[in-house]
Protein backbone atom coordinates (compact mmCIF):
# COMPACT_ATOMS: atom_id res chain seq x y z
CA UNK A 1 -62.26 -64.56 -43.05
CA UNK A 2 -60.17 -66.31 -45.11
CA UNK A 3 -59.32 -64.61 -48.68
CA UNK A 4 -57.21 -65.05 -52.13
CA UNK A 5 -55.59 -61.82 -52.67
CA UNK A 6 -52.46 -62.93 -51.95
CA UNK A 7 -51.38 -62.44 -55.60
CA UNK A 8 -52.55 -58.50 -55.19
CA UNK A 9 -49.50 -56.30 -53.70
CA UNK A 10 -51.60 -54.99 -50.94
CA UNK A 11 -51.53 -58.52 -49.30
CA UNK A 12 -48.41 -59.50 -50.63
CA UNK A 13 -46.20 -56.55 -49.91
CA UNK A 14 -45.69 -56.29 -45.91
CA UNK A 15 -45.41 -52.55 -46.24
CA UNK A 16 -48.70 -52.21 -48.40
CA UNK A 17 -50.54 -54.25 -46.39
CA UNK A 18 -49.30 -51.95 -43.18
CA UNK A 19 -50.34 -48.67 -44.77
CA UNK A 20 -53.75 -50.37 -46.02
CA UNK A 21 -54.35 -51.51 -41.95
CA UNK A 22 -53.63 -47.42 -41.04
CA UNK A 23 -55.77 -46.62 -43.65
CA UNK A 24 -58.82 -48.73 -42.76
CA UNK A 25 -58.74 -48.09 -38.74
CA UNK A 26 -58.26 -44.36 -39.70
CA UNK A 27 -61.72 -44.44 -41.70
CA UNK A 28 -63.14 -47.30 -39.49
CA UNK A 29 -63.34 -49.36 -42.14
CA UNK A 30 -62.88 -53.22 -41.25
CA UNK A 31 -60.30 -55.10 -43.38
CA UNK A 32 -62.80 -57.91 -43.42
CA UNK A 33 -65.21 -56.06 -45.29
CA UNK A 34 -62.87 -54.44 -47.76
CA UNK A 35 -61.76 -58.24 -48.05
CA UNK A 36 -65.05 -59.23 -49.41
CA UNK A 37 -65.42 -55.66 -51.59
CA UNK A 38 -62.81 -56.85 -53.95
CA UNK A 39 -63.62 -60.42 -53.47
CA UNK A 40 -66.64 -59.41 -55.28
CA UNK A 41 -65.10 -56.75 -57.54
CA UNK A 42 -62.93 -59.93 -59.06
CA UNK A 43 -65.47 -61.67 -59.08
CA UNK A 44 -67.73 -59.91 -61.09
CA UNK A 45 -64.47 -58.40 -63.40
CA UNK A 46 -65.33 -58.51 -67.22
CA UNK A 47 -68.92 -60.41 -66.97
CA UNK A 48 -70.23 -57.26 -68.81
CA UNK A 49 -73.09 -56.19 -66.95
CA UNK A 50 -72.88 -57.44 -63.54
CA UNK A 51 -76.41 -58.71 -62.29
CA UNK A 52 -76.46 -59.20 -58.61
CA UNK A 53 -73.51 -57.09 -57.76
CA UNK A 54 -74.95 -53.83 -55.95
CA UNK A 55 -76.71 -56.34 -53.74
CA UNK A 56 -73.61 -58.40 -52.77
CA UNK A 57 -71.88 -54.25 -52.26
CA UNK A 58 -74.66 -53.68 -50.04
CA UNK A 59 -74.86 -57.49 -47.67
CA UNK A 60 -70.98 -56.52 -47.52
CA UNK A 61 -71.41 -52.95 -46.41
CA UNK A 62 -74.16 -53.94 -44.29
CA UNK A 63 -71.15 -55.70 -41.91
CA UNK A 64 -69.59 -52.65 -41.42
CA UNK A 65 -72.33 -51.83 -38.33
């Protein structure tokens, strides 16, 4: 999955991004899917009331099976 985070420190800082990896095998999380949970999160930033978002949470979390 390609993403553009790479101006957030935990993708640009080697040592975040390490301690993020240990963090999402430790909770089973997939990096993919946290990925697209703050894809969306930016996405949605300062539109006020953000229609459509809990079902975009939910088609993201849904990936996690």
């Amino acid at each position: 999955m390609e993403h553009h985070l790479g101006d957030l420190p935990l993708w640009r800082d080697g040592q975040a991004r390490q301690i993020l990896q240990g963090l999402c095998a430790k909770h089973r999380v997939s990096q993919d899917v946290l990925i697209d949970l703050v894809r969306i999160e930016r996405e949605f930033l300062g539109s006020g009331r953000p229609h459509g978002i809990n079902d975009q949470i939910t088609e993201a979390l849904d990936n996690m099976e």
